[in-house]
C-alpha atoms as a PDB file:
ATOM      1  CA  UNK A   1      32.124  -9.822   3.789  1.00  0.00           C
ATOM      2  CA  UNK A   2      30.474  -6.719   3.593  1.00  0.00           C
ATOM      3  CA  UNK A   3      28.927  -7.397   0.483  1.00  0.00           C
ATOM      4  CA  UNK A   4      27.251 -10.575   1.298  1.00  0.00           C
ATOM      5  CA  UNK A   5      26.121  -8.766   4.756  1.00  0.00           C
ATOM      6  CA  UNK A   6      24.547  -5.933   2.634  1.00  0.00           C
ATOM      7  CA  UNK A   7      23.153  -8.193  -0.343  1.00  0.00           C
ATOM      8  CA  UNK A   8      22.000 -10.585   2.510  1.00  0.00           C
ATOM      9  CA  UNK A   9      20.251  -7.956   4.989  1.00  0.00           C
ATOM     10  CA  UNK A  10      18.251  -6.239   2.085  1.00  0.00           C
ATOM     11  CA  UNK A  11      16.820  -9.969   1.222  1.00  0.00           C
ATOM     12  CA  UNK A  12      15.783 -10.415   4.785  1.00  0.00           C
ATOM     13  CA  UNK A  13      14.509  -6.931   5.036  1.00  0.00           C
ATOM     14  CA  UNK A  14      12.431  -7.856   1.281  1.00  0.00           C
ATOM     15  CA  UNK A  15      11.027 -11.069   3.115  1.00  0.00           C
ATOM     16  CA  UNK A  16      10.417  -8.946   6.449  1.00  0.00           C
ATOM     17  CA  UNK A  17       8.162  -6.013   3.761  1.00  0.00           C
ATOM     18  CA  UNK A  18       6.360  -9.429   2.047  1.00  0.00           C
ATOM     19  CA  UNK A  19       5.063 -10.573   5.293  1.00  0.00           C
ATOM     20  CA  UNK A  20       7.476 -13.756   5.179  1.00  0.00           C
ATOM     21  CA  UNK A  21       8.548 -12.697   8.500  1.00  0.00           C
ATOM     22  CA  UNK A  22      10.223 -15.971  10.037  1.00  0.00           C
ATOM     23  CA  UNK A  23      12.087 -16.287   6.882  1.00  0.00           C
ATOM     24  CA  UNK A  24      13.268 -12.684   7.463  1.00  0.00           C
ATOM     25  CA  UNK A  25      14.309 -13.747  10.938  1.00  0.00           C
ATOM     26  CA  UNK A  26      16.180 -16.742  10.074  1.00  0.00           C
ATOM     27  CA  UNK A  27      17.687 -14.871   7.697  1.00  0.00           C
ATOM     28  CA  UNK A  28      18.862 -11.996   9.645  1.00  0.00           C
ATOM     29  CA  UNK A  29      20.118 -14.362  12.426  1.00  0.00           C
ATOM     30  CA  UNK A  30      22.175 -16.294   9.940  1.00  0.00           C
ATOM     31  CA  UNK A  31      23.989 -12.935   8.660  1.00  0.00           C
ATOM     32  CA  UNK A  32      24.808 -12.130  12.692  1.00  0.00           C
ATOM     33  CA  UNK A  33      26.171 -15.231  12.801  1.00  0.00           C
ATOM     34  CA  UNK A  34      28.141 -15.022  10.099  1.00  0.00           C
ATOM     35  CA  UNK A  35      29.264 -11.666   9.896  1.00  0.00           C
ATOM     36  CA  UNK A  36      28.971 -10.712  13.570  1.00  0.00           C
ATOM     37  CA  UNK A  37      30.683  -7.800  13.275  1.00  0.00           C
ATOM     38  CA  UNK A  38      28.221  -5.893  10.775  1.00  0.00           C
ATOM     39  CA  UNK A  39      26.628  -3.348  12.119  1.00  0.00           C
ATOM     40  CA  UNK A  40      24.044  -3.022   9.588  1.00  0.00           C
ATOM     41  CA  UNK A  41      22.342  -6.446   9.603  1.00  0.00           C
ATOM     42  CA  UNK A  42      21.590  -5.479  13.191  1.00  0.00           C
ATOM     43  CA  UNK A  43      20.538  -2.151  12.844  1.00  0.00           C
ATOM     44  CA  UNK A  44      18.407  -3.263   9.972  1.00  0.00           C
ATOM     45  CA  UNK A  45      16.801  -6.136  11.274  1.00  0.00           C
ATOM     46  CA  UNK A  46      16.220  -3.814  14.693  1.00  0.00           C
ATOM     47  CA  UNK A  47      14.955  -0.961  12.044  1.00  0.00           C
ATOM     48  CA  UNK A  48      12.029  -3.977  11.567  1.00  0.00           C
ATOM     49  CA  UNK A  49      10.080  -3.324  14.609  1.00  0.00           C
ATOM     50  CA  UNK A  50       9.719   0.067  14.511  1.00  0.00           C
ATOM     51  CA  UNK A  51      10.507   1.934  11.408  1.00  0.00           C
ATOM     52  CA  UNK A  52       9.235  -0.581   8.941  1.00  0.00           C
ATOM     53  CA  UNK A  53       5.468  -0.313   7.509  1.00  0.00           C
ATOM     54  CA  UNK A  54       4.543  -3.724   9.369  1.00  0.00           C
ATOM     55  CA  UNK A  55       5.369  -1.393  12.863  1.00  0.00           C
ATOM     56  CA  UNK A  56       3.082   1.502  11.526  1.00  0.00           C
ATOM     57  CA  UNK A  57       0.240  -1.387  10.779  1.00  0.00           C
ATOM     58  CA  UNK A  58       0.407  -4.001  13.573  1.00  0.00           C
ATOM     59  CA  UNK A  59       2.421  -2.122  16.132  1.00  0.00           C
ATOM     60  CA  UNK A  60       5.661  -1.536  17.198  1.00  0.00           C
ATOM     61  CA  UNK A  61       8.177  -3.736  19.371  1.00  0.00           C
ATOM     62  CA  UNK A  62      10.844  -1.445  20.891  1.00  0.00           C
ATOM     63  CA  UNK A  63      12.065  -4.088  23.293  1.00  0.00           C
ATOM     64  CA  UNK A  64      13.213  -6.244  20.468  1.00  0.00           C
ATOM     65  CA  UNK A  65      14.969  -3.611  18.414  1.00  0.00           C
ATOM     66  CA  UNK A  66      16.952  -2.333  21.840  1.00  0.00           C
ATOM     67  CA  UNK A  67      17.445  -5.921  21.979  1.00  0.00           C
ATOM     68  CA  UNK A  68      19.089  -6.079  18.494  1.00  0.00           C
ATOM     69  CA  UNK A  69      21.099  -3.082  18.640  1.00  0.00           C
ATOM     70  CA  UNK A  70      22.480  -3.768  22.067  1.00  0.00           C
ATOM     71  CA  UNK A  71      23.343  -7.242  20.466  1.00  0.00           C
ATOM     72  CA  UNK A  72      25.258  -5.264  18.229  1.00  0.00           C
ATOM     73  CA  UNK A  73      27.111  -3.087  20.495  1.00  0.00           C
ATOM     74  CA  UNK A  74      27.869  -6.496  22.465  1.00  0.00           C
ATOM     75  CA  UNK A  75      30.435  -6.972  19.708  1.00  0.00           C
ATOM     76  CA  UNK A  76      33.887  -6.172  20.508  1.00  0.00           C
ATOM     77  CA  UNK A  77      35.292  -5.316  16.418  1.00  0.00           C
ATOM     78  CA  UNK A  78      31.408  -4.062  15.511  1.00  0.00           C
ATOM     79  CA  UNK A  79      32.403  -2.022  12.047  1.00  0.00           C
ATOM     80  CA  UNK A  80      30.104   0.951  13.021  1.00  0.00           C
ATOM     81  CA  UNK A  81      29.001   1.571  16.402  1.00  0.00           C
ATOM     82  CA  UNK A  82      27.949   5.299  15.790  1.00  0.00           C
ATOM     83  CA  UNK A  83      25.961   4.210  13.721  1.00  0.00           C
ATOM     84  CA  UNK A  84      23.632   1.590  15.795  1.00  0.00           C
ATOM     85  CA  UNK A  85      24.201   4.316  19.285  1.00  0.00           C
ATOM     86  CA  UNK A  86      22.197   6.898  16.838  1.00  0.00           C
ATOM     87  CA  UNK A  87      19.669   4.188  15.879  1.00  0.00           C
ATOM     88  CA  UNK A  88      19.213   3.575  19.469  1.00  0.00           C
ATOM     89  CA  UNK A  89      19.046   7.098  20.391  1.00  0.00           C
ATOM     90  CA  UNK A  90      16.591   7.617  17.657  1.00  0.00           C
ATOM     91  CA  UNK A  91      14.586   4.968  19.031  1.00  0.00           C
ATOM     92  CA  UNK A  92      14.609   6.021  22.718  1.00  0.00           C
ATOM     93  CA  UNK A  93      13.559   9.699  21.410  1.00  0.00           C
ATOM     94  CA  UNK A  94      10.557   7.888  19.644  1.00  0.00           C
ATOM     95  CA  UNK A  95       9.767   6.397  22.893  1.00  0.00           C
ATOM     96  CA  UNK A  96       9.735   9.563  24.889  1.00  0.00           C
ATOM     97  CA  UNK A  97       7.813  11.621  22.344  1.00  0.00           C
ATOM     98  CA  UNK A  98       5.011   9.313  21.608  1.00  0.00           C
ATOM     99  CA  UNK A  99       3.410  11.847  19.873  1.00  0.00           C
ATOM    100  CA  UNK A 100       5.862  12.349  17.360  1.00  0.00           C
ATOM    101  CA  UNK A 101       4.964   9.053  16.071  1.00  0.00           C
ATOM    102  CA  UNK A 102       1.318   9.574  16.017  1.00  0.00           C
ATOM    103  CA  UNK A 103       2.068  11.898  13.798  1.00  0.00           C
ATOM    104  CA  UNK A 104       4.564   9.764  11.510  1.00  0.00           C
ATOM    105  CA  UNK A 105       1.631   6.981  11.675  1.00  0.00           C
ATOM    106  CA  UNK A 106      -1.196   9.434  10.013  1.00  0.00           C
ATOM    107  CA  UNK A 107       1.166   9.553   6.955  1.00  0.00           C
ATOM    108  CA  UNK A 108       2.930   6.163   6.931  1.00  0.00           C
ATOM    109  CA  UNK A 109      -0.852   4.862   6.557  1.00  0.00           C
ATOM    110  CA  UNK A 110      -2.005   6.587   4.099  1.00  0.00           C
ATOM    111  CA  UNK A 111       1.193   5.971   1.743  1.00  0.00           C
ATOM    112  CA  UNK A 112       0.969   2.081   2.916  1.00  0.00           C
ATOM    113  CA  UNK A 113      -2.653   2.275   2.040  1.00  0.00           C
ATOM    114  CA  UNK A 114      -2.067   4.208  -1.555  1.00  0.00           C
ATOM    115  CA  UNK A 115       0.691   1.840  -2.071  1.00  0.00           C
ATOM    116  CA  UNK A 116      -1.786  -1.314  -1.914  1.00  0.00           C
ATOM    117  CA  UNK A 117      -4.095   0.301  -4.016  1.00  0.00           C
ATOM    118  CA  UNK A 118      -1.702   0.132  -6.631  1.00  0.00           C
ATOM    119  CA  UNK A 119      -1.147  -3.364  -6.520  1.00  0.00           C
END
């Protein structure tokens, strides 16, 4: 099972980076459902709305990734619970130093924007 919850949560994070992001959704809802004790295809599909490029660009939705990691940590047998408690802590961190991330955001664009000028 881990397997198909890696090889599935790095297609839904490849739809979430093409802007297919309901796909991406679906997809990362079905690998919850399936493997609901995976802490990665939470922490990944949390890691969407705020550490992604589309969070740099459009904005980023901290409710909805302490949504998806407490989602995680809802689950009794979850394989890796340090691992989404940092992710949260991260995130909380990020919310208290907002200018941490302004920071972050100066570079993130200018590699997004570098990165589309190669395509």
């Amino acid at each position: 099972m881990l397997t198909l919850g890696n090889f599935r949560s790095y297609e839904a994070q490849s739809l979430w980076d093409m802007d297919q992001r309901d796909e991406a959704e679906a997809l990362f809802q079905k690998v919850t459902e399936v493997v609901p004790n995976f802490a990665w295809g939470y922490i990944w599909w949390g890691d969407c709305y705020w550490m992604s490029d589309w969070s740099y660009v459009s904005g980023s939705d901290y409710d909805r990734a302490e949504s998806l990691y407490r989602q995680a940590l809802s689950q009794p047998d979850l394989d890796d619970r340090d691992g989404v408690e940092g992710r949260l802590d991260d995130l909380n961190e990020e919310k208290e130093h907002p200018e941490r991330r302004k920071k972050i955001k100066q570079t993130r664009l200018r590699y997004i924007q570098r990165r589309k000028n190669l395509e």
